[in-house]
Protein backbone atom coordinates (compact mmCIF):
# COMPACT_ATOMS: atom_id res chain seq x y z
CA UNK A 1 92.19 98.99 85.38
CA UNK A 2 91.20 99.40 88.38
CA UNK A 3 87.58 100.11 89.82
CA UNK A 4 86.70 103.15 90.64
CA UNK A 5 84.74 104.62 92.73
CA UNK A 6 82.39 107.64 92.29
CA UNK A 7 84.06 111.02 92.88
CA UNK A 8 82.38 113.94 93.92
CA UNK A 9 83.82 117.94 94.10
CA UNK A 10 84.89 118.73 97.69
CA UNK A 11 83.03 122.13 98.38
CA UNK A 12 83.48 124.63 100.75
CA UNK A 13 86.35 122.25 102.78
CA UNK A 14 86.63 123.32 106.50
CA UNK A 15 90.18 123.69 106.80
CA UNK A 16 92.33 127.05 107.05
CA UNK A 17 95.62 126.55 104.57
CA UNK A 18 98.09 128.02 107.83
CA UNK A 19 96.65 125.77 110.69
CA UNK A 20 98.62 122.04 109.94
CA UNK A 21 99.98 122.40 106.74
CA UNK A 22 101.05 125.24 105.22
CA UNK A 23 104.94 124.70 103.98
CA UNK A 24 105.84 122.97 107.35
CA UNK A 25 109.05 122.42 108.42
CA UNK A 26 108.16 119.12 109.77
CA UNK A 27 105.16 116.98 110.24
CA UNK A 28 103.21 117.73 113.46
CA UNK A 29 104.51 114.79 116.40
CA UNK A 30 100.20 113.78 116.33
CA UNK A 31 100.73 111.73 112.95
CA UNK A 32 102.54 109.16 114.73
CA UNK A 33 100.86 105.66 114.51
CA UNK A 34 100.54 102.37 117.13
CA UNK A 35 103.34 99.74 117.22
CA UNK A 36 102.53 96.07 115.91
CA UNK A 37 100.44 94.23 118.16
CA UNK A 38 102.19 91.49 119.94
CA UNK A 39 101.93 88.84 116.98
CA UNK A 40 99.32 85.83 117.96
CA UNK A 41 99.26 82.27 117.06
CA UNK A 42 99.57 82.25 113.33
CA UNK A 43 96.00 82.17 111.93
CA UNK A 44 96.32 78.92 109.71
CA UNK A 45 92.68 79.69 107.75
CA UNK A 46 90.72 82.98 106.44
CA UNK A 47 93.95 83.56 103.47
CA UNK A 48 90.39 83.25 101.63
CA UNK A 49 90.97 84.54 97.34
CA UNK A 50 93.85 86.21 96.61
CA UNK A 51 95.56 86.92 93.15
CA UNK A 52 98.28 84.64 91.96
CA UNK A 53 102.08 85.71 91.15
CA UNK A 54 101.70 85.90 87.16
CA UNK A 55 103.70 83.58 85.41
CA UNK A 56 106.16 86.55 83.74
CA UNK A 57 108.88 86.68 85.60
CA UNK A 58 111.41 89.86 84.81
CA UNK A 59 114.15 86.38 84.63
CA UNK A 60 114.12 83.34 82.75
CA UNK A 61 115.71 81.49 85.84
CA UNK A 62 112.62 82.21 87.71
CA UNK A 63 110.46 79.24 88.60
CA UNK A 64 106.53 79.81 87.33
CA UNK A 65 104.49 81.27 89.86
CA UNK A 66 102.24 78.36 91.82
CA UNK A 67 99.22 76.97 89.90
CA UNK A 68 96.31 79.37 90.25
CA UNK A 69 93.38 78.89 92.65
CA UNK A 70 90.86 81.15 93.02
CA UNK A 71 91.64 84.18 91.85
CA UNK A 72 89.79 87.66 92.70
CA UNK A 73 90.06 90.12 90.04
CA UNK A 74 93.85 92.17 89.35
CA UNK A 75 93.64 95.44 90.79
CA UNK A 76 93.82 96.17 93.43
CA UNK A 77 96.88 100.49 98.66
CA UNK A 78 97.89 101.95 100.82
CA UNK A 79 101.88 109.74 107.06
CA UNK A 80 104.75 111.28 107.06
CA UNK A 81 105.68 110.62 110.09
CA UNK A 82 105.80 107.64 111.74
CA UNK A 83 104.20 104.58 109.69
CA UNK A 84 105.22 102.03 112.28
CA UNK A 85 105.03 99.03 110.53
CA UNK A 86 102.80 98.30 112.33
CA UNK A 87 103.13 100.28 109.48
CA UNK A 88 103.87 97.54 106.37
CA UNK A 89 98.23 101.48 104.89
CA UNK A 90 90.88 108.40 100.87
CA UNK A 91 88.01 107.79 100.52
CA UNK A 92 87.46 108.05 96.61
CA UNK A 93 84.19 108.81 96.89
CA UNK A 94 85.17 112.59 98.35
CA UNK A 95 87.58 113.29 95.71
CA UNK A 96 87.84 115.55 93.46
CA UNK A 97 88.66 114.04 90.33
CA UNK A 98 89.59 117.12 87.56
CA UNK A 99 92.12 116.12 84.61
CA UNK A 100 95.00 118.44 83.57
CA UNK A 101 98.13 118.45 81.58
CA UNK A 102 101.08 116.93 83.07
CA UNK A 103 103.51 119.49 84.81
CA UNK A 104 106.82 118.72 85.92
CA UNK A 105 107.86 120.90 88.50
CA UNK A 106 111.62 120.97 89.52
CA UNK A 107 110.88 119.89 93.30
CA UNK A 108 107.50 119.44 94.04
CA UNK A 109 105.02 117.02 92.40
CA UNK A 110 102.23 117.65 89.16
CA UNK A 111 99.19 116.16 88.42
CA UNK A 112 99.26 114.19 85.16
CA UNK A 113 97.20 111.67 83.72
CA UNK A 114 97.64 108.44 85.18
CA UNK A 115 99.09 105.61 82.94
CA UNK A 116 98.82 101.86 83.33
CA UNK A 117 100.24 99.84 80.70
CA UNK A 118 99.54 96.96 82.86
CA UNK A 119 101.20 93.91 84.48
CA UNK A 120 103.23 93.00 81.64
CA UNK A 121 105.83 95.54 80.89
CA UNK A 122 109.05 94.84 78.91
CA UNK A 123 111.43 94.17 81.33
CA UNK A 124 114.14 96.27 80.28
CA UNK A 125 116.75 96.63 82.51
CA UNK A 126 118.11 100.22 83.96
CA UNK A 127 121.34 100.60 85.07
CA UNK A 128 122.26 103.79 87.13
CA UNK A 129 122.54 107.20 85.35
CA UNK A 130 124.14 108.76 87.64
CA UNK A 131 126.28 107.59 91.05
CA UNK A 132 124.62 106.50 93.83
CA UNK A 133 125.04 109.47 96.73
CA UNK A 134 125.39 108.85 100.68
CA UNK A 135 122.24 108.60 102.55
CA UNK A 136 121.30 112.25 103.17
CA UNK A 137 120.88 113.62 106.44
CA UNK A 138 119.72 117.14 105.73
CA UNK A 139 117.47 116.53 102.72
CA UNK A 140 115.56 119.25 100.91
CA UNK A 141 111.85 119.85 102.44
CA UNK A 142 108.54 118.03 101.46
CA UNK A 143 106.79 119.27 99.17
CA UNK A 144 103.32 120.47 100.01
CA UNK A 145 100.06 121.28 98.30
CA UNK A 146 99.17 124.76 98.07
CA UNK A 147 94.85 123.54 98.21
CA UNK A 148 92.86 121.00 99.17
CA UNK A 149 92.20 120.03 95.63
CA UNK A 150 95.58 120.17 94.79
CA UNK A 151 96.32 118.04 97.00
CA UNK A 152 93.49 115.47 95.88
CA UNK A 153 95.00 116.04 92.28
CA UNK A 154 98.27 114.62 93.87
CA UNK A 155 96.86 111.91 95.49
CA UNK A 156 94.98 110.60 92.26
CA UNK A 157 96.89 112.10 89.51
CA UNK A 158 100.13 111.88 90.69
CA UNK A 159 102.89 112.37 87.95
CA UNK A 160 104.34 109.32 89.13
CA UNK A 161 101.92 107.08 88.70
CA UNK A 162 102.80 107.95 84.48
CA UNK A 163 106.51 106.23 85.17
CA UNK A 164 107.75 102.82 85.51
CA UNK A 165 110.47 101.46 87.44
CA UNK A 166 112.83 98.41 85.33
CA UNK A 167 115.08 95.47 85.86
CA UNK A 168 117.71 96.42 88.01
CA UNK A 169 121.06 94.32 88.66
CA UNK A 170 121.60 95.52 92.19
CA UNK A 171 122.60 92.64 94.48
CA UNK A 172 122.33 92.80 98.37
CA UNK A 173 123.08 89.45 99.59
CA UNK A 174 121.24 87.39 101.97
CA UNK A 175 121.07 87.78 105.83
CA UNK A 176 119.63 85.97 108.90
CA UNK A 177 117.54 88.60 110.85
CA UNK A 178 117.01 87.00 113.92
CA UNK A 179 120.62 86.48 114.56
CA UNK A 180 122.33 89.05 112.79
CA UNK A 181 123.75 91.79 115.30
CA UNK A 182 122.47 95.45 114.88
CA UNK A 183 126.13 96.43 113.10
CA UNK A 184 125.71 93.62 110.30
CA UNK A 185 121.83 95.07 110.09
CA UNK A 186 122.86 98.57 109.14
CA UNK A 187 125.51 96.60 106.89
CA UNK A 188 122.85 95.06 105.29
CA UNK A 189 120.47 97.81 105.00
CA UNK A 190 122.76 100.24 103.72
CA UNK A 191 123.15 98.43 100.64
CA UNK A 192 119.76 97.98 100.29
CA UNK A 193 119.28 101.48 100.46
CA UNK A 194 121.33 102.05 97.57
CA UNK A 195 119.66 99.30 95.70
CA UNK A 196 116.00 101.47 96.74
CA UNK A 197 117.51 104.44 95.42
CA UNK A 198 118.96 102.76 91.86
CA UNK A 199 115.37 101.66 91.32
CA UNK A 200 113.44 104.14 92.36
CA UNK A 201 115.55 107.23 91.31
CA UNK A 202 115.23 107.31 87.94
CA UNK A 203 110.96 107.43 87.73
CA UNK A 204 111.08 109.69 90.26
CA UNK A 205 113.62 112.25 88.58
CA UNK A 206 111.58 111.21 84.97
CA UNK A 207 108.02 112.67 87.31
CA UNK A 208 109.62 115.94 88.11
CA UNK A 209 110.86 115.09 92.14
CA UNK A 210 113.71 114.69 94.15
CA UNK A 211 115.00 111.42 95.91
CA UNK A 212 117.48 111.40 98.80
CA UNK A 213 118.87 108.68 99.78
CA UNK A 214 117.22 108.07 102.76
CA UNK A 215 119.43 106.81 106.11
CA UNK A 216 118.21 103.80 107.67
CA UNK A 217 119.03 103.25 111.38
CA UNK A 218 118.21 99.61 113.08
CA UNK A 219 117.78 100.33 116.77
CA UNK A 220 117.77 97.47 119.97
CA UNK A 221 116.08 99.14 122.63
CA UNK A 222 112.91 102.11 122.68
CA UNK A 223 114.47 105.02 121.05
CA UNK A 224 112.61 108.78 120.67
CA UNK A 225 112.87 110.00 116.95
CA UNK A 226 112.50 113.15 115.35
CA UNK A 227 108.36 112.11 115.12
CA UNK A 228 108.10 111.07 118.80
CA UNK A 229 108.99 107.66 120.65
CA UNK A 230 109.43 104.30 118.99
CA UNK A 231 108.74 100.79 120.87
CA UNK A 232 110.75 97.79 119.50
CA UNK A 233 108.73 95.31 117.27
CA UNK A 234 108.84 98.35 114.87
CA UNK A 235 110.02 99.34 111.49
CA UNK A 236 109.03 103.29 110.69
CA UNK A 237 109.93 105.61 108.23
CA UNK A 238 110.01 109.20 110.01
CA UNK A 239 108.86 112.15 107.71
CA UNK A 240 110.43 114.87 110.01
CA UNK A 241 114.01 113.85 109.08
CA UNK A 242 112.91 111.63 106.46
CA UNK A 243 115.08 108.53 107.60
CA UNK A 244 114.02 104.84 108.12
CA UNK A 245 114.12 103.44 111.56
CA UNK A 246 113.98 99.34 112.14
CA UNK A 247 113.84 97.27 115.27
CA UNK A 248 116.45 94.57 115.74
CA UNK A 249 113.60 92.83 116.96
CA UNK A 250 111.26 92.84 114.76
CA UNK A 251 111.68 89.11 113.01
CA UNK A 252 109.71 88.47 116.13
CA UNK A 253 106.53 89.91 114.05
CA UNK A 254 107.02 87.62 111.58
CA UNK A 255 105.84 84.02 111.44
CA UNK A 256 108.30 81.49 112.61
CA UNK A 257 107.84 79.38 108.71
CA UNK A 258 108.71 82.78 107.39
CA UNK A 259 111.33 84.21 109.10
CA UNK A 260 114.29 82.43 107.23
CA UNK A 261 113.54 82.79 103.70
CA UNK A 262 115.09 85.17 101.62
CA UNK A 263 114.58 88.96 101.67
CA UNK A 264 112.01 89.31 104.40
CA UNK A 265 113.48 92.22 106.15
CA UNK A 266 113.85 94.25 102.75
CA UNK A 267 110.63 93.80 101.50
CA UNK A 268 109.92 95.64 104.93
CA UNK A 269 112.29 98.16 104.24
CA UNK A 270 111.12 98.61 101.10
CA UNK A 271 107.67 99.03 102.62
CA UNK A 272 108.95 102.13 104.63
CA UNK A 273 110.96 103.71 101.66
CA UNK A 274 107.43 103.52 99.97
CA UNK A 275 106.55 105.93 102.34
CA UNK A 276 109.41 108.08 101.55
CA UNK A 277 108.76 108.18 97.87
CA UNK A 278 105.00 109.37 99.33
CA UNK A 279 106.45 111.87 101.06
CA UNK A 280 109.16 112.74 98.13
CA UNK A 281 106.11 113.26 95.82
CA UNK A 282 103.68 114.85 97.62
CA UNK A 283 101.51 112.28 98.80
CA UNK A 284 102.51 112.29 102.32
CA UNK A 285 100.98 115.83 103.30
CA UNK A 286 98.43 115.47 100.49
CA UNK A 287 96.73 113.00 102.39
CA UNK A 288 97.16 114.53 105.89
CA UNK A 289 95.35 117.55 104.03
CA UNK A 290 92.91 115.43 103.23
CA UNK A 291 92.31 113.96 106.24
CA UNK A 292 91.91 116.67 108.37
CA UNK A 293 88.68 117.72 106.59
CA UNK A 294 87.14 114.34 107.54
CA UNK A 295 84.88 113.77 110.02
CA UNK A 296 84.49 110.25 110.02
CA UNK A 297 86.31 107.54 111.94
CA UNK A 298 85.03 105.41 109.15
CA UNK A 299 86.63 107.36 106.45
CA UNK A 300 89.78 108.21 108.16
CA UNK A 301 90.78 104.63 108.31
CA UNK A 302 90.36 104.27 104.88
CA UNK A 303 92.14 107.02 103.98
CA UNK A 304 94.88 105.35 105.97
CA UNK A 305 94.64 102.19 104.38
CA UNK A 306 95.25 103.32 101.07
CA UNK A 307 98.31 104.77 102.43
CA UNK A 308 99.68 102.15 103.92
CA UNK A 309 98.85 99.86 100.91
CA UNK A 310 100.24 101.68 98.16
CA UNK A 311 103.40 101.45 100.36
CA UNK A 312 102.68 97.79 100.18
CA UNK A 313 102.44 97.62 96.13
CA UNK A 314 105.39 99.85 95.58
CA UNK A 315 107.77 97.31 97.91
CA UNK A 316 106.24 94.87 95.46
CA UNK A 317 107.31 96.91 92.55
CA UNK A 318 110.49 97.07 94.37
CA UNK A 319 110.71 93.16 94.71
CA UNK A 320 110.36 92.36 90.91
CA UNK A 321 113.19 94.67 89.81
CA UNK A 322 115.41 93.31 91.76
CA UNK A 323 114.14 89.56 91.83
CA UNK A 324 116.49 88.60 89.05
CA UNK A 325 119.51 90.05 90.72
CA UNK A 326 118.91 88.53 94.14
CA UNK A 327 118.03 85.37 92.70
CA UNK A 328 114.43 85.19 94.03
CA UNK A 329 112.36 82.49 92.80
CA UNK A 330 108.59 82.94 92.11
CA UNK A 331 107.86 80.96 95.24
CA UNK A 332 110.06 82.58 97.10
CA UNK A 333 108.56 86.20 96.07
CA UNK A 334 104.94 84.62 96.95
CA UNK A 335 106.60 84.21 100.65
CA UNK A 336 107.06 87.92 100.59
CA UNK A 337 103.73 88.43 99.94
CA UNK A 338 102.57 86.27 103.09
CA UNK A 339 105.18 88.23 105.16
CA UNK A 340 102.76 90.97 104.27
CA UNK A 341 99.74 89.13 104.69
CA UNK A 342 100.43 87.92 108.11
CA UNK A 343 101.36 91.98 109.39
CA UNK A 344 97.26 92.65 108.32
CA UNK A 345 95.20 94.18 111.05
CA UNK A 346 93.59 91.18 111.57
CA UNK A 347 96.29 88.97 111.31
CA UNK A 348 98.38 91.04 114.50
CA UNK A 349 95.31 90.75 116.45
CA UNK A 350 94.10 87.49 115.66
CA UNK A 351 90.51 89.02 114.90
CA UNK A 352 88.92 88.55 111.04
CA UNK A 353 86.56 91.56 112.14
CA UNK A 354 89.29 94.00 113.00
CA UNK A 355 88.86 96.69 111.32
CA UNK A 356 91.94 99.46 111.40
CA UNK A 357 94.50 101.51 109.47
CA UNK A 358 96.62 99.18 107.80
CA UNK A 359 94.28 96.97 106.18
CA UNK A 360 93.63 92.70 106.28
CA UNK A 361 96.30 90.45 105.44
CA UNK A 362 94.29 89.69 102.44
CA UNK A 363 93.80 93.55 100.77
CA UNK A 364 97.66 94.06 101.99
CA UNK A 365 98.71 90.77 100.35
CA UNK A 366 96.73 91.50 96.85
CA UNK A 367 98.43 94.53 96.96
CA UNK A 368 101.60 93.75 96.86
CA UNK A 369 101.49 91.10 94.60
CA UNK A 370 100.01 93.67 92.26
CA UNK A 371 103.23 95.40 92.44
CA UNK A 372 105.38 92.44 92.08
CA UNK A 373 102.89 91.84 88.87
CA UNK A 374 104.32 95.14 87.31
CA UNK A 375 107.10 97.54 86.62
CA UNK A 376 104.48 100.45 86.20
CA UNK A 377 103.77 102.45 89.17
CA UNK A 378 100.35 103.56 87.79
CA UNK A 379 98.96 99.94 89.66
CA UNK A 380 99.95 101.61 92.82
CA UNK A 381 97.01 104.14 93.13
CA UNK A 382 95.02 103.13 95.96
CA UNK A 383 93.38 106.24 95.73
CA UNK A 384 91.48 105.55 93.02
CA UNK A 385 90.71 101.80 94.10
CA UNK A 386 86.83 100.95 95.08
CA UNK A 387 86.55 101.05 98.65
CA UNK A 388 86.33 96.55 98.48
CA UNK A 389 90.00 97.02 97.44
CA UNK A 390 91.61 98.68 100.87
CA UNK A 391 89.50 96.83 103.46
C-alpha cells in the first residue's frame, strides 16, 4: 500500500468553473511543456536504492530478476497537451479525500474505491474481445470534471485504478531506432499502437471510458502540432487531437549502452499513451483543475510529477503484459527501467539538485518498475503517494 499523505478539504477554491475548463474543446496551447535537455555525459553514480524487478515473471521463459541490493520500500507517479518527453511526470496533502460508490458512467470517468491486490496478480492472459479499430483521428471529447472536488475524486479515486490489465500475446517485433528511417518508425509504431490498445482497452471499457486508438506520427524536423510547436529530441502525446508525436531523433536522448536493446522506443511510447489513458479517464483536465488553484511553484511541480510518473508506472504495466510475447527477459525489462531513469530531471541536466516536473531518474525508475511489478493499475496512483515518492 502505498503511503499516504494527509489530506485536507479544499475550501472556498479560487477558480471560476467557465474560465480554463469548463467542457473545452481543446486544451489551452499554455499546457505545453520544455523539450529534453540536450542529454550530458551519462552520470555513472547517484542510481542510489531502487526496488528490484520481482522474481514473478508473467512467463516461465523469463530469466529471474537480478539479485536484490538495497531495496527501498514497494510503492511508489506521475497535461493534456503536450508532455514532451521531456515528458517520459498533486500535492496529496490539498486533496480532498471523500469515498463513494463506484459509478460507471458511459463516457466520462467515476470515482470508486481504489483496489490494489498487489504485485502478484494471476497472470491470466486476455485476448481481444473485440477487433482492434484504426487509429482515430476525430475521437470523442475529454471528459471533464464538473468541480474541483470532482475532479480531486478523479485524480485519487479513479475507477480505473479498481481494474487490471493481463497477459497479452501481442507481438511487435524488434527495431533499431537510430537507423531505422521515419517510414519503418510509423511501421513499427503502428503495431505497437494496436498492441497499447489490446492491453489497455479492456480495463478501460471494464472502468466505464472510452479508448481510441490513438495515431502516432514520428516526425524528422520541428513540426507545430495541434498544442503548439515541437523541437526534435521529443516524444509528446498532444491532448488537443489526442495523437502521439515522436522524434526520429530522439535515440539521441538515450544513453549510448542503452540504445540497442530491445523495446526502448515503446516503452517511450507507451509512456505517452499513459498520458492518453489520463486524458481518456479524466485525469488529464482533473489535474489542470487542480493546478490552477495553486499558488505555489513548489506544489505545482509536484503536481506535475505525479503526472508524469504515473505515465511512467502504467508503460511499466504496459511492459509486463506484453514481456512474454516480445520475449523480454527480466534483465532486459530492468534496461527499460534505466531508459527511464536516465530521462530524470537530473539525469538530462547532469544536476542531483535539479529539481523540476518530471521527477529524478530514481522516483521515475521506482515507478516504473512498480508497474512492471503488477498487472493492477491501482499501483499507479501517484496521487495518493507521500510526497518522498514523486521527488
Amino acid at each position: 500500500m502505498h503511503p499516504r499523505s494527509k489530506l485536507v478539504a479544499v475550501t472556498n477554491p479560487q477558480w471560476h468553473p467557465t474560465q480554463q475548463w469548463s467542457s473545452p474543446a481543446r486544451p489551452p496551447a499554455t499546457w505545453q511543456q520544455q523539450a529534453y535537455a540536450q542529454r550530458p555525459v551519462m552520470q555513472q553514480q547517484g542510481y542510489g536504492q531502487r526496488p528490484q524487478l520481482q522474481q514473478y515473471w508473467p512467463q516461465a521463459n523469463i530469466a529471474p530478476a537480478p539479485k536484490k541490493k538495497n531495496t527501498l520500500g514497494v510503492v511508489l507517479l506521475a497535461v493534456i497537451v503536450v508532455v514532451l518527453i521531456g515528458a517520459f511526470g498533486i500535492v496529496s496533502s490539498h486533496f480532498v479525500s471523500s469515498a463513494s460508490n463506484p459509478v460507471t458512467p458511459p463516457t466520462t470517468p467515476s470515482a470508486g474505491p481504489t483496489t490494489t491486490s498487489g504485485p502478484n496478480s494471476t497472470p491470466v492472459s486476455r485476448p481481444p474481445s473485440v477487433a482492434v479499430p484504426d487509429p482515430e483521428f476525430d475521437p470523442p471529447d475529454l471528459p471533464v470534471p464538473a468541480s474541483l472536488n470532482e475532479a480531486i475524486q478523479w485524480l485519487q479515486q479513479n475507477a480505473l485504478y479498481s481494474q487490471s490489465a493481463a497477459r497479452n500475446d501481442c507481438a511487435v517485433g524488434t527495431i533499431d531506432i537510430a537507423r531505422a528511417s521515419t517510414a519503418q518508425l510509423e511501421a513499427h509504431f503502428y503495431d505497437l499502437s494496436s498492441c497499447l490498445w489490446q492491453v489497455w482497452n479492456p480495463p478501460l471499457t471494464e472502468a466505464g471510458f472510452q479508448l481510441p486508438r490513438m495515431p502516432i506520427t514520428v516526425y524528422d524536423k520541428p513540426i507545430t502540432s495541434a498544442c503548439g510547436e515541437a523541437p526534435m529530441q521529443n516524444a509528446f502525446y498532444c491532448g488537443a487531437d489526442q495523437r502521439i508525436f515522436y522524434a526520429k531523433d530522439f535515440y539521441t536522448v538515450v544513453p549510448r549502452e542503452l540504445i540497442g536493446k530491445p523495446f526502448v522506443a515503446d516503452s517511450i511510447i507507451a509512456h505517452e499513451f499513459g498520458h492518453g489513458i489520463q486524458a481518456r479517464t479524466g485525469v488529464l483536465y482533473a489535474r489542470i483543475i487542480y493546478k490552477n488553484q495553486l499558488d505555489d511553484e513548489s506544489e505545482e511541480l509536484e503536481l506535475s510529477r505525479r503526472h508524469e510518473m504515473q505515465a511512467d508506472c502504467l508503460a511499466g504495466v504496459f511492459s509486463r503484459s506484453v514481456a512474454a510475447a516480445n520475449s523480454l527477459s527480466a534483465d532486459e525489462l530492468y534496461a527499460l527501467a534505466e531508459v527511464i531513469y536516465s530521462v530524470g530531471d537530473d539525469q538530462l541536466t547532469g544536476d542531483e539538485t535539479y529539481v523540476s516536473d518530471h521527477g529524478t531518474g530514481n522516483a521515475r525508475n521506482r515507478w516504473f518498475i512498480e508497474g512492471v511489478n503488477s498487472y493492477d493499475v491501482g499501483v499507479c496512483n501517484t496521487y495518493i503517494a507521500d510526497s518522498s515518492l514523486v521527488r
